[in-house]
N, C-alpha and C. Protein backbone atom coordinates (compact mmCIF):
# COMPACT_ATOMS: atom_id res chain seq x y z
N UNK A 1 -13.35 188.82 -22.28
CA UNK A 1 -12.32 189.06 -21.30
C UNK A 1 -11.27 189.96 -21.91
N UNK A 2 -11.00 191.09 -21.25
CA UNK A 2 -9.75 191.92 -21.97
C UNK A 2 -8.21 191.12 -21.34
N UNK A 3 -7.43 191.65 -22.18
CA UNK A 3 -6.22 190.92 -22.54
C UNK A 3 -5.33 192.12 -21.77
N UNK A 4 -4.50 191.32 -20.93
CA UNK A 4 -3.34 191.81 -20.32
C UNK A 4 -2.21 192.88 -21.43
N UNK A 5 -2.46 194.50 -21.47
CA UNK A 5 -0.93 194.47 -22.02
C UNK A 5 0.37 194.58 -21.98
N UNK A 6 1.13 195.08 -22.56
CA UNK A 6 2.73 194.18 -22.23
C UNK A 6 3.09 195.38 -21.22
N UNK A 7 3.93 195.01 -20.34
CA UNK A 7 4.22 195.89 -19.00
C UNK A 7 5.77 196.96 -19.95
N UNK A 8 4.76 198.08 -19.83
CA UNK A 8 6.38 199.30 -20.36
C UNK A 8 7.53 199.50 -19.16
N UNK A 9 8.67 199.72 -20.21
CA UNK A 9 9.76 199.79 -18.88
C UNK A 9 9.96 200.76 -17.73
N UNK A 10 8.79 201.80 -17.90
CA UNK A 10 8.32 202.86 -16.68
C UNK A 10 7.56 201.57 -15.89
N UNK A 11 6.58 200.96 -15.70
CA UNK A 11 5.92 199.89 -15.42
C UNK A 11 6.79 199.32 -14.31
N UNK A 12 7.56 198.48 -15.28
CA UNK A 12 8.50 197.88 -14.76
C UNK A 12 9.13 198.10 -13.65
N UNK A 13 9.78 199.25 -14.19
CA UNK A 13 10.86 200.44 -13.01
C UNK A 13 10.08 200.53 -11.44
N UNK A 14 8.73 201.02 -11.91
CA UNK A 14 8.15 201.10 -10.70
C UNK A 14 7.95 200.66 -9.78
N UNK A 15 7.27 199.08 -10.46
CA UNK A 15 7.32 198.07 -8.75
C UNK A 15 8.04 197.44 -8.68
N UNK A 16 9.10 197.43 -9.72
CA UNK A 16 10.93 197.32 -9.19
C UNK A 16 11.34 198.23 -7.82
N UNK A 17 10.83 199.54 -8.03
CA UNK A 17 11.35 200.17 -6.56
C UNK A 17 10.07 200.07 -6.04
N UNK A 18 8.78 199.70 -5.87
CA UNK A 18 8.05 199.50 -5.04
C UNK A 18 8.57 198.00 -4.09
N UNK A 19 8.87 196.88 -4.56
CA UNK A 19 9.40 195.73 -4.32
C UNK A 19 10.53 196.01 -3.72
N UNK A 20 11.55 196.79 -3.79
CA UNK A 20 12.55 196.88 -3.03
C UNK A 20 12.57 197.78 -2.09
N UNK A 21 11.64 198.57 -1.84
CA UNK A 21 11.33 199.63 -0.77
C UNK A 21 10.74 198.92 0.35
N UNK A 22 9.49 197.80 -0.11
CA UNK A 22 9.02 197.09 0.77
C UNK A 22 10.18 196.26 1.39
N UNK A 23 10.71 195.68 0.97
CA UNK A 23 11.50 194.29 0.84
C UNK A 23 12.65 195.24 1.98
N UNK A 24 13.52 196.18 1.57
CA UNK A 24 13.83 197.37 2.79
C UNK A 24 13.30 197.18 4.34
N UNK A 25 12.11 197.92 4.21
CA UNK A 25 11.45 198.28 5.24
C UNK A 25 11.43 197.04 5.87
N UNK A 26 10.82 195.89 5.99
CA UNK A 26 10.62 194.38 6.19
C UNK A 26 12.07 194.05 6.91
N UNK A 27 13.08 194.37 5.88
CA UNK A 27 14.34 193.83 6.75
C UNK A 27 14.49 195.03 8.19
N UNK A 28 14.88 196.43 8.14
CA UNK A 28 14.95 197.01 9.03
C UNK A 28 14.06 196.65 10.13
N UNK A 29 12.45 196.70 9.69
CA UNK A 29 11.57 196.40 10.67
C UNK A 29 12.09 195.11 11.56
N UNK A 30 12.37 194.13 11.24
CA UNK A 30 12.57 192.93 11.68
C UNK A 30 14.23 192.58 12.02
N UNK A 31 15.05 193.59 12.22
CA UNK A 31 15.99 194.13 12.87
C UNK A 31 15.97 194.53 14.09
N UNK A 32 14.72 195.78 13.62
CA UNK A 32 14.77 196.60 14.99
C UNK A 32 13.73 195.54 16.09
N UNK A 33 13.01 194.75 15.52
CA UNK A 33 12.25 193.99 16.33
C UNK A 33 13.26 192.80 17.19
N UNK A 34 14.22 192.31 16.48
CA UNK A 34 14.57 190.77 17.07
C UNK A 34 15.98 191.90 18.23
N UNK A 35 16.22 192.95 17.79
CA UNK A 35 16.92 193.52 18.66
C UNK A 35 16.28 193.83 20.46
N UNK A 36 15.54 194.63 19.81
CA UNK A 36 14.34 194.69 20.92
C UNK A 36 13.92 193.02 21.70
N UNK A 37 13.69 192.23 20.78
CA UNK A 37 13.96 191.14 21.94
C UNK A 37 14.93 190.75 22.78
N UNK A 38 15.79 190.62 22.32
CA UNK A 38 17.50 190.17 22.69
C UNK A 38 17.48 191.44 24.13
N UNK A 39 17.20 192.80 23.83
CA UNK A 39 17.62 193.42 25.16
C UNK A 39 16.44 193.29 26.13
N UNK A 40 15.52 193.40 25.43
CA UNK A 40 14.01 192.66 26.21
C UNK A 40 14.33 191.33 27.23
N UNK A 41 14.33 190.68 26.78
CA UNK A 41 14.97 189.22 27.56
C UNK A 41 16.35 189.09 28.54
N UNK A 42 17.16 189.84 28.00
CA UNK A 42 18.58 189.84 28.70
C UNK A 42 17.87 190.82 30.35
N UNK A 43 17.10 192.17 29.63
CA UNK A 43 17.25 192.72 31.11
C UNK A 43 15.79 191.98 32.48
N UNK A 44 15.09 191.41 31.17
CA UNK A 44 13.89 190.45 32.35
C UNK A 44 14.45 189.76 32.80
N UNK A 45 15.63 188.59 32.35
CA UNK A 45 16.36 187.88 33.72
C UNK A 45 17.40 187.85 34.33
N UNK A 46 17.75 189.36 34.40
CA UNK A 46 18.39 190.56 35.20
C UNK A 46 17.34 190.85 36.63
N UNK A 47 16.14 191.11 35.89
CA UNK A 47 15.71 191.79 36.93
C UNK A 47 15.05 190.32 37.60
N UNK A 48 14.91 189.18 37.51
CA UNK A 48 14.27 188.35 37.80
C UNK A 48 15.48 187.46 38.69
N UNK A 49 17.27 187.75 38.79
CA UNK A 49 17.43 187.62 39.79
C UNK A 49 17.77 188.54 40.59
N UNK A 50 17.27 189.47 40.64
CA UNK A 50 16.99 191.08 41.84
C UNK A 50 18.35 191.91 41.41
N UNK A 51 18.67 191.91 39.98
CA UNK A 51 19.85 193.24 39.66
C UNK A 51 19.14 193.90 38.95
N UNK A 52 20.19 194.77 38.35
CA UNK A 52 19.84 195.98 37.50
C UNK A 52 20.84 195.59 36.42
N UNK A 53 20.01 195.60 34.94
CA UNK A 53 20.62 195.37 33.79
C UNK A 53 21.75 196.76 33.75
N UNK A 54 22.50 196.55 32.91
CA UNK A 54 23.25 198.16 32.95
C UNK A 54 24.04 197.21 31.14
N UNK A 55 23.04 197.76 29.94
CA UNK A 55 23.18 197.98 28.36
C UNK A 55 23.77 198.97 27.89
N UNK A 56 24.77 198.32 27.00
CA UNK A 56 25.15 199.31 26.05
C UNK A 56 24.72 199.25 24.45
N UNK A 57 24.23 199.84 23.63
CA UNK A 57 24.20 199.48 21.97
C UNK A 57 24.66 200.44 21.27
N UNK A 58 25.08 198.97 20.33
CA UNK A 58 25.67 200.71 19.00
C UNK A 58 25.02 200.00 18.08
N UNK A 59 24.01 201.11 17.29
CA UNK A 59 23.08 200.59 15.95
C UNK A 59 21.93 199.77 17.12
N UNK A 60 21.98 198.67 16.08
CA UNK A 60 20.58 197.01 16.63
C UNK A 60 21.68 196.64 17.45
N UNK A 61 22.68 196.67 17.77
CA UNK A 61 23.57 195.08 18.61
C UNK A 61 24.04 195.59 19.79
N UNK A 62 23.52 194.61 20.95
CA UNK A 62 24.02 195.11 21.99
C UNK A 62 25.52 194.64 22.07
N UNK A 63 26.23 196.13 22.61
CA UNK A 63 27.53 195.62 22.65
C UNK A 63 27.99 195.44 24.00
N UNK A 64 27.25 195.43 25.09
CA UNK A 64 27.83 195.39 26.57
C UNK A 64 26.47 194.95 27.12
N UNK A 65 26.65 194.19 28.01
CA UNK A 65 25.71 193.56 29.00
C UNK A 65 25.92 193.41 30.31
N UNK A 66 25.73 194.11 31.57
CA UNK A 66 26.19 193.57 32.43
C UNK A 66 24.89 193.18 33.56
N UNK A 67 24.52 192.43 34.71
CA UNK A 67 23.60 192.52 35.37
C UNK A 67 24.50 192.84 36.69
N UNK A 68 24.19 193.47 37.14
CA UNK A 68 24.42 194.34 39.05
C UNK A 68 23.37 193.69 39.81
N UNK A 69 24.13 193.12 40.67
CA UNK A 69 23.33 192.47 41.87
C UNK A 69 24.20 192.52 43.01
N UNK A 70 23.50 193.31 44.31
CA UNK A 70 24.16 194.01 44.95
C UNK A 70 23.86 193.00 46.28
């Protein structure tokens, strides 16, 4: 069986920023996803009692919500 050798500090470095690039992406991804729910849901039971959502966002967060029902 060959023997593991010792990890050099290029090594290291690397999936140091491989690990934090992922670890990145993962958070944004799952930002832009739970955002997308939140306005997902707000305007389905908008439209489910016969208005019109009318959203505002700045970035992921919605900052205005209103439903119009006329």
């Amino acid at each position: 069986m060959k023997r593991i050798t010792a990890i050099t500090p290029g090594m290291a470095a690397f999936v140091l920023g491989i690990t934090l690039f992922l670890a990145i992406g993962i958070a944004i991804t799952a930002q832009s996803y739970f955002s997308y729910v939140e306005v997902t849901e707000a305007a389905d039971r908008c439209y489910d009692l016969g208005g019109f959502p009318e959203i505002e966002k700045s970035g992921w967060q919605m900052t205005h919500f209103e439903c119009r029902t006329d």
